[in-house]
Every structure is written in C-alpha cells, then in structure tokens.
PDB file of N, CA and C in Angstrom:
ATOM      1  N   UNK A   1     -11.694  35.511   2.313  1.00  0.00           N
ATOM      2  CA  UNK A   1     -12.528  34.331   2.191  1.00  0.00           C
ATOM      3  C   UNK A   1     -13.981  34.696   2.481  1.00  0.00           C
ATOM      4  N   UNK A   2     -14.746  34.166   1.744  1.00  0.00           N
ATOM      5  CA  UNK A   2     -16.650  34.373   1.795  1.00  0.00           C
ATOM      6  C   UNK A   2     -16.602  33.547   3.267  1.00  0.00           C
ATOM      7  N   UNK A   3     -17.593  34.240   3.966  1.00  0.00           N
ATOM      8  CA  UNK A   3     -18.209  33.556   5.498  1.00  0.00           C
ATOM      9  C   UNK A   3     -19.035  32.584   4.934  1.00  0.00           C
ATOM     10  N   UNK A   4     -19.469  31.305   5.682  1.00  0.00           N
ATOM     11  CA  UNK A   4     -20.522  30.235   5.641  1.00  0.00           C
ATOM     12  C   UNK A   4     -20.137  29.430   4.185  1.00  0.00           C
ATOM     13  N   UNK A   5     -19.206  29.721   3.413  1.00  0.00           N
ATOM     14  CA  UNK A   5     -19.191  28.375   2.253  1.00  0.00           C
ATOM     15  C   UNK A   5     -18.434  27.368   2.455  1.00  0.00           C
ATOM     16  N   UNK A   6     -17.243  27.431   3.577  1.00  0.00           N
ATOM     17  CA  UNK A   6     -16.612  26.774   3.608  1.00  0.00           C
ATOM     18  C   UNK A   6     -17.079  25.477   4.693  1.00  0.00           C
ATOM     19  N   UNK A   7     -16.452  24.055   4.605  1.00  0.00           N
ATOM     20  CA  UNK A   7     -17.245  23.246   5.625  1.00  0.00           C
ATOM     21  C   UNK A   7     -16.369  22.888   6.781  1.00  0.00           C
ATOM     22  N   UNK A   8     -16.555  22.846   8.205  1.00  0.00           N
ATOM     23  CA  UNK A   8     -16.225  22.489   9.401  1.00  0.00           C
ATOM     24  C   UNK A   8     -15.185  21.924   9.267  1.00  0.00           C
ATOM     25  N   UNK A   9     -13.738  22.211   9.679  1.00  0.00           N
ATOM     26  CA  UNK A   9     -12.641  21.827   9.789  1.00  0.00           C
ATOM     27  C   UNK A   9     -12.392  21.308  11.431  1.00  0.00           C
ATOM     28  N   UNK A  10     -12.275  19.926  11.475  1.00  0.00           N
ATOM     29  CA  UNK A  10     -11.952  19.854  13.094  1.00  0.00           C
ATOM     30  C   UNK A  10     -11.187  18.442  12.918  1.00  0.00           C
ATOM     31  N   UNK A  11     -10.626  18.113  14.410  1.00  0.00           N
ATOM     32  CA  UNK A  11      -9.698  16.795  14.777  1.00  0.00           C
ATOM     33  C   UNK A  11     -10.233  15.796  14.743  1.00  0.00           C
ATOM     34  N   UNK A  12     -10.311  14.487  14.248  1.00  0.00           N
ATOM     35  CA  UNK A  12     -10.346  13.078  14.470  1.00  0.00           C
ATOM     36  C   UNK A  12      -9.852  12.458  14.645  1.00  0.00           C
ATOM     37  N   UNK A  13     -10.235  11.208  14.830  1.00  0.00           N
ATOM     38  CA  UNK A  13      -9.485  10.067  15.145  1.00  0.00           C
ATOM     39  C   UNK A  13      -9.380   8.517  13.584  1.00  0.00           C
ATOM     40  N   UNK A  14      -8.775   8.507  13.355  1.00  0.00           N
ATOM     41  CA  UNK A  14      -8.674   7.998  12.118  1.00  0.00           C
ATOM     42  C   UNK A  14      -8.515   6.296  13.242  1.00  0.00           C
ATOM     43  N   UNK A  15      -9.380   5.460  12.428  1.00  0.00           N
ATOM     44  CA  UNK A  15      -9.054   4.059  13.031  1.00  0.00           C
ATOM     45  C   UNK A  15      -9.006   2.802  11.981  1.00  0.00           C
ATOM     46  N   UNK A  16      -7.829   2.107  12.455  1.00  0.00           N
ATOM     47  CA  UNK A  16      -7.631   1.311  11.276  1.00  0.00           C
ATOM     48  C   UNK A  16      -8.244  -0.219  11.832  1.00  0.00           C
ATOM     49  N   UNK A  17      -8.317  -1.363  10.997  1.00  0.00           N
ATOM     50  CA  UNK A  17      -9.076  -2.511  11.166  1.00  0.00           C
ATOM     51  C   UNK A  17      -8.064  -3.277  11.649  1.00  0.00           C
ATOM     52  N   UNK A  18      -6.388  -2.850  12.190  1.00  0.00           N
ATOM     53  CA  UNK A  18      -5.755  -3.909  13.018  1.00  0.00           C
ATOM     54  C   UNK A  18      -5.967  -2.697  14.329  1.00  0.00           C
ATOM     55  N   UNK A  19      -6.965  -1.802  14.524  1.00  0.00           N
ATOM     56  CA  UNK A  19      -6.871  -1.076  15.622  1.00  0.00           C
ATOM     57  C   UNK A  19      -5.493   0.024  16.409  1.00  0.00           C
ATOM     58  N   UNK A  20      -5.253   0.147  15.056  1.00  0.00           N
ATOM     59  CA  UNK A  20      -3.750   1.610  15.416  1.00  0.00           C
ATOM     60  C   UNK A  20      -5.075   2.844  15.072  1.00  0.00           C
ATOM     61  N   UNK A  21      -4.889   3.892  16.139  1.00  0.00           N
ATOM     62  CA  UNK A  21      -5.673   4.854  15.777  1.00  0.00           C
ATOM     63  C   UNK A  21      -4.233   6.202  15.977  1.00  0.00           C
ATOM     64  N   UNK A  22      -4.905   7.352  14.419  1.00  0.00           N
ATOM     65  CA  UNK A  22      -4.476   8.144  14.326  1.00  0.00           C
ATOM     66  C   UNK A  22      -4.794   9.323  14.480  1.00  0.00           C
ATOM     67  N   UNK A  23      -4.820  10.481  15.079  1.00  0.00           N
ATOM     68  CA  UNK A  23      -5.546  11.979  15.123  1.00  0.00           C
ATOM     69  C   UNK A  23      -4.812  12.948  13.812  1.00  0.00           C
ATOM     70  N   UNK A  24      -5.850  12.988  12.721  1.00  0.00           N
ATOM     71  CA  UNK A  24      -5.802  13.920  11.919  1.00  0.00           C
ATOM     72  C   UNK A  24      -7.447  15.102  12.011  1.00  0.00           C
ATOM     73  N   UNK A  25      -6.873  15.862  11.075  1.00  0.00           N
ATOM     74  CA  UNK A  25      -7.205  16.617  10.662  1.00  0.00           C
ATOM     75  C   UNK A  25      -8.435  16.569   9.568  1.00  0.00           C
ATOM     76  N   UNK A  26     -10.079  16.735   9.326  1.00  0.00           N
ATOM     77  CA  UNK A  26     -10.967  16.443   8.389  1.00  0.00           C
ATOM     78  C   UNK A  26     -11.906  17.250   8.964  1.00  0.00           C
ATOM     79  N   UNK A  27     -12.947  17.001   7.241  1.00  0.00           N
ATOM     80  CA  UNK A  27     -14.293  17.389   7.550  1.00  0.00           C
ATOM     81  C   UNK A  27     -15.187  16.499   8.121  1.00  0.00           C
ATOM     82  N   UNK A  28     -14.449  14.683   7.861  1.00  0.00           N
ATOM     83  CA  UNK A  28     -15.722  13.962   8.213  1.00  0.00           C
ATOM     84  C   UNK A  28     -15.574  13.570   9.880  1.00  0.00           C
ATOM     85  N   UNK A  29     -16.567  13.635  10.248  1.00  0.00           N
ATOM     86  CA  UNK A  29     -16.265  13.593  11.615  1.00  0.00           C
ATOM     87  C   UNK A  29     -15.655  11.936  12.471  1.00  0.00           C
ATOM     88  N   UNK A  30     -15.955  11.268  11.310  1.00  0.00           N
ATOM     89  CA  UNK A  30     -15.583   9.740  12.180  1.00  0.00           C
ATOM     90  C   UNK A  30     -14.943   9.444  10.530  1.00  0.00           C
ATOM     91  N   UNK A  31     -13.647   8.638  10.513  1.00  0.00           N
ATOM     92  CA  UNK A  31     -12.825   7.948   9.554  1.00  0.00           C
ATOM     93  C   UNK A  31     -12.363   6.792   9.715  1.00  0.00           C
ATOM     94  N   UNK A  32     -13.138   5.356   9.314  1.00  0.00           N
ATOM     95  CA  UNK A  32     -11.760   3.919   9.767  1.00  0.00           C
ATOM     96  C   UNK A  32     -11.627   3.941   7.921  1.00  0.00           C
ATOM     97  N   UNK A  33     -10.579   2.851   8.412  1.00  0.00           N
ATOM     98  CA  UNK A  33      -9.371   2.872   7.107  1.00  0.00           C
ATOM     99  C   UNK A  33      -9.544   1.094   7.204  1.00  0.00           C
ATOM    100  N   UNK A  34      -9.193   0.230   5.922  1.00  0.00           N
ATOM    101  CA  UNK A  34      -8.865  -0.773   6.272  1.00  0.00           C
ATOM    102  C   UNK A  34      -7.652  -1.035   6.352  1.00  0.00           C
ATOM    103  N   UNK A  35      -6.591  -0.669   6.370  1.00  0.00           N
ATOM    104  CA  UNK A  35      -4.978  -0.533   6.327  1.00  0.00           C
ATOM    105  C   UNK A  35      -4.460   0.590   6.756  1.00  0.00           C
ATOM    106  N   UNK A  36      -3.681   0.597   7.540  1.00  0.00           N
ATOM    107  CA  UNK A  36      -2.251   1.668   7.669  1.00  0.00           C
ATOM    108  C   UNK A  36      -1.036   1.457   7.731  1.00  0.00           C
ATOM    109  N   UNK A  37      -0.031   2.106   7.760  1.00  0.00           N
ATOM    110  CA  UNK A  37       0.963   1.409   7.684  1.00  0.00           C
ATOM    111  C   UNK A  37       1.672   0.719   8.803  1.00  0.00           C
ATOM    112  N   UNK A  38       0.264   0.676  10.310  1.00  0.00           N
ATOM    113  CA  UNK A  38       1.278  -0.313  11.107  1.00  0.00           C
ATOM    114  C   UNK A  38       0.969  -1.536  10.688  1.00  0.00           C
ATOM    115  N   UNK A  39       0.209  -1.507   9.806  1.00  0.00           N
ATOM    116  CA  UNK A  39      -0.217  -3.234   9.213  1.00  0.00           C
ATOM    117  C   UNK A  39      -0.041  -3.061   7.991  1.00  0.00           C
ATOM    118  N   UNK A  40       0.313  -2.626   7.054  1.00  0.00           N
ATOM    119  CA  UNK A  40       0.834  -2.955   5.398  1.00  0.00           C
ATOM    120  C   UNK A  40       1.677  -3.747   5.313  1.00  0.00           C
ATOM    121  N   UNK A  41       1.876  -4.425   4.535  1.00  0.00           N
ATOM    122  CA  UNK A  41       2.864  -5.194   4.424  1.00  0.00           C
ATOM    123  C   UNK A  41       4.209  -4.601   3.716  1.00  0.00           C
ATOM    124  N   UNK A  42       4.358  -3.934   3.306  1.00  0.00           N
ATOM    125  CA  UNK A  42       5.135  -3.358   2.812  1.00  0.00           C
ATOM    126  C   UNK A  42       5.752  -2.255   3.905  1.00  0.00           C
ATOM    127  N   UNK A  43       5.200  -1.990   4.906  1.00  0.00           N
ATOM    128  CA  UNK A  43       6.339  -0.933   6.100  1.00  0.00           C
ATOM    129  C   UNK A  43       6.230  -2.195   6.976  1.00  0.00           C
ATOM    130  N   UNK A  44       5.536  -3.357   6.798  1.00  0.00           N
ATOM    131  CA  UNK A  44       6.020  -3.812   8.079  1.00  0.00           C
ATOM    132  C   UNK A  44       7.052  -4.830   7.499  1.00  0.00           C
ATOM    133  N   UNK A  45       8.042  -5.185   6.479  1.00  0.00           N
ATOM    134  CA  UNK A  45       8.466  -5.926   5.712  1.00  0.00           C
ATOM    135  C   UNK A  45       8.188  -7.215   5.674  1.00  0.00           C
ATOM    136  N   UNK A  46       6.698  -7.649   6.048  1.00  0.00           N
ATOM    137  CA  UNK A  46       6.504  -9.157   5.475  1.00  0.00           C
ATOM    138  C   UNK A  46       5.921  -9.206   4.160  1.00  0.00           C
ATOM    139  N   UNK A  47       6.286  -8.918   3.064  1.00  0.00           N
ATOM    140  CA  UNK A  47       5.868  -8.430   1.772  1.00  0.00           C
ATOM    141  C   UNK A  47       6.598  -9.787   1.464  1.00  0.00           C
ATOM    142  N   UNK A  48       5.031 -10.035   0.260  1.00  0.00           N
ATOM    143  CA  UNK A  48       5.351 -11.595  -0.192  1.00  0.00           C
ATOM    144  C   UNK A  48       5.515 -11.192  -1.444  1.00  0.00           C
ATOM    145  N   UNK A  49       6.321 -11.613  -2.655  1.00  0.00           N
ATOM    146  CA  UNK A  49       6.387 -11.875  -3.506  1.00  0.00           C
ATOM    147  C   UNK A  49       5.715 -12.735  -4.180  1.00  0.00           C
ATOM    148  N   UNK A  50       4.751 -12.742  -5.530  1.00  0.00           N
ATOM    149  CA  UNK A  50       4.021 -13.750  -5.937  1.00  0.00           C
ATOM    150  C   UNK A  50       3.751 -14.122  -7.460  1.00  0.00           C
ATOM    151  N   UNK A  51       4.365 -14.899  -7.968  1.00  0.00           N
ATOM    152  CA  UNK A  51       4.837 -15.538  -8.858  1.00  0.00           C
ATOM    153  C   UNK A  51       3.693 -16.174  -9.406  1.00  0.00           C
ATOM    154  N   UNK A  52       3.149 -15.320 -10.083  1.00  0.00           N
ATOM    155  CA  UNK A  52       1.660 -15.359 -10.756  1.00  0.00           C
ATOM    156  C   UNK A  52       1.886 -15.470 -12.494  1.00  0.00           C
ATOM    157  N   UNK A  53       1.366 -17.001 -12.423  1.00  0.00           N
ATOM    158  CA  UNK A  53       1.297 -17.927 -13.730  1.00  0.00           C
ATOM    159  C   UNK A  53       2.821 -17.915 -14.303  1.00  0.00           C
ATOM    160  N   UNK A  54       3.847 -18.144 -13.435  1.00  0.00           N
ATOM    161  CA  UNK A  54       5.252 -18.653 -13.567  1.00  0.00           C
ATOM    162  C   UNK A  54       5.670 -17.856 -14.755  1.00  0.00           C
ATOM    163  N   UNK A  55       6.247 -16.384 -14.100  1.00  0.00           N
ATOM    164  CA  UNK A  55       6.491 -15.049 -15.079  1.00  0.00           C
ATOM    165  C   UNK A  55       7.692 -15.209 -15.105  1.00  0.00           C
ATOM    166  N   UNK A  56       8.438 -15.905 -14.080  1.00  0.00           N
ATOM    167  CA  UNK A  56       9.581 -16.016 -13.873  1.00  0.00           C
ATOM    168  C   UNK A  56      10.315 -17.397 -15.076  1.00  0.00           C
ATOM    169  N   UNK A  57       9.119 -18.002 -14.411  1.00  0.00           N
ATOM    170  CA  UNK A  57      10.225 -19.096 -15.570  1.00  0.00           C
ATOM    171  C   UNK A  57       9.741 -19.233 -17.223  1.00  0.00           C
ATOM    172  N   UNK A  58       8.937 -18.311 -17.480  1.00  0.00           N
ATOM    173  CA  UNK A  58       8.382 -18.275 -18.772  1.00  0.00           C
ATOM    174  C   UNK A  58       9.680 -16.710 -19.153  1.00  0.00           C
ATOM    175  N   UNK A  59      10.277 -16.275 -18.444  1.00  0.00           N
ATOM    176  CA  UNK A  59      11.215 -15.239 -18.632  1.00  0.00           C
ATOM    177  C   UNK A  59      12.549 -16.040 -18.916  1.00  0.00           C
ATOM    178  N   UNK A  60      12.833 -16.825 -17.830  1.00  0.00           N
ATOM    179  CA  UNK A  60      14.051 -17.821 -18.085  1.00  0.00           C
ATOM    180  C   UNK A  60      14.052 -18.680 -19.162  1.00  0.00           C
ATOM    181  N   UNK A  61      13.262 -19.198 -19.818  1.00  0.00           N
ATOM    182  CA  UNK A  61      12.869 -19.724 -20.950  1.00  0.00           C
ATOM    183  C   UNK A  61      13.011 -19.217 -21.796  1.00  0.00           C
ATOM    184  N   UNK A  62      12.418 -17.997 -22.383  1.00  0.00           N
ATOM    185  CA  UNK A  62      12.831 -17.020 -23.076  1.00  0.00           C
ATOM    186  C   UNK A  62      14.061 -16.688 -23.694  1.00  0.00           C
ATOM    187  N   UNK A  63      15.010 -16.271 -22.306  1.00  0.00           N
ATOM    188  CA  UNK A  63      16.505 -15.753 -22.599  1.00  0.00           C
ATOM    189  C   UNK A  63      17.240 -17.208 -21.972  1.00  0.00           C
ATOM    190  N   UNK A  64      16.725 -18.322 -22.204  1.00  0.00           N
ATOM    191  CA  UNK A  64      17.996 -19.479 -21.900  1.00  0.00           C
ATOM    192  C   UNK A  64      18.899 -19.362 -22.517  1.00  0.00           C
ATOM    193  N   UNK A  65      19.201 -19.193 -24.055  1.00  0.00           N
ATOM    194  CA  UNK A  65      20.253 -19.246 -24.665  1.00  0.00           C
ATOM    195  C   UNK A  65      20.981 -18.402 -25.173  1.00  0.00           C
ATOM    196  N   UNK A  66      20.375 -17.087 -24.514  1.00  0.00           N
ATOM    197  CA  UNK A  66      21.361 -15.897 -24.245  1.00  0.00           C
ATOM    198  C   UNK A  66      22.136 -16.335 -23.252  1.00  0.00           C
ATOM    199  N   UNK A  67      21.450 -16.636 -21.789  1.00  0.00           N
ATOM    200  CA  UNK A  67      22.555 -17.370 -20.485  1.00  0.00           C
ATOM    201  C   UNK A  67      23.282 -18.063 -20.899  1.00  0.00           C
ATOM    202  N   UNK A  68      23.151 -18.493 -21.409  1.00  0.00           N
ATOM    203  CA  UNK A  68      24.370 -20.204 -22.257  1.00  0.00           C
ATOM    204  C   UNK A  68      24.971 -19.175 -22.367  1.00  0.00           C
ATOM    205  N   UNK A  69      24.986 -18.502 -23.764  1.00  0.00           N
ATOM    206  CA  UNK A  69      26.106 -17.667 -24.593  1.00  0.00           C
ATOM    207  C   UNK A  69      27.278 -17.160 -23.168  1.00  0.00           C
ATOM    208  N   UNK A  70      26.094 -16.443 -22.780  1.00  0.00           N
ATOM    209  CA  UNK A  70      26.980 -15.551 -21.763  1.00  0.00           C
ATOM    210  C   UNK A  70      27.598 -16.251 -20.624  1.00  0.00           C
ATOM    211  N   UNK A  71      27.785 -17.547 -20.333  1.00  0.00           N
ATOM    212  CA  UNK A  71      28.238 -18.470 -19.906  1.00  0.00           C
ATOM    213  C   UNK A  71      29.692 -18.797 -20.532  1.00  0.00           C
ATOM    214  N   UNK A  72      29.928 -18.871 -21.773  1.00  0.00           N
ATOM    215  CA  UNK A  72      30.826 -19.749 -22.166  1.00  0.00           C
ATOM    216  C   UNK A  72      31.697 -18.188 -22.626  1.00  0.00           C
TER     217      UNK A  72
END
C-alpha cells in the first residue's frame, strides 16, 4: 500500500434520533442516523400496512367472478 493516500480509519459513535448509540468503525469522525433498527418499524414489528387508494378492493373487484366460480 502507498503511505499518506489513504484517509484516517478510527472508532465512532454512530447516534440515532430515538437516541440508541452504536460504536462503528469510519472515516467521518461524528455520524447520527435518523433510524436504526431499535426504532424501525419493521425490527420492532409495529409495521403498518397501508392501503393506498383501495389496491385491495380495486383487486377484489377485478377477480370477483373468478371467486364466485371458484366458490361453486
């Protein structure tokens, strides 16, 4: 490896905006995050589902009378 091209490798403290702090590894010397996963919603399982412009029932609509069929 060439001396002096490479940039400062050292420890931080990574901090997130519900205040979980993490010690990694970077060049930049200070890191906040707005999310991690002690606050995502998705590792913390309050994950909402959201039914944006009724995909669901414009789907059921669709295949209603396939369901019939497959009903009888």
């Amino acid at each position: 490896m060439k001396k002096d091209i490479h940039p400062e490798y050292h420890k931080v403290v990574a901090t997130c905006a519900c205040g979980n702090t993490v010690e990694l590894g970077s060049i930049n010397p200070v890191m906040k995050v707005e999310i991690c996963s002690n606050c995502h919603p998705f590792f913390t399982g309050k994950q909402k589902l959201i039914d944006t412009a009724g995909r669901v029932d414009k789907f059921m609509k669709k295949y209603e009378k396939h369901y019939q069929q497959a009903a009888k």
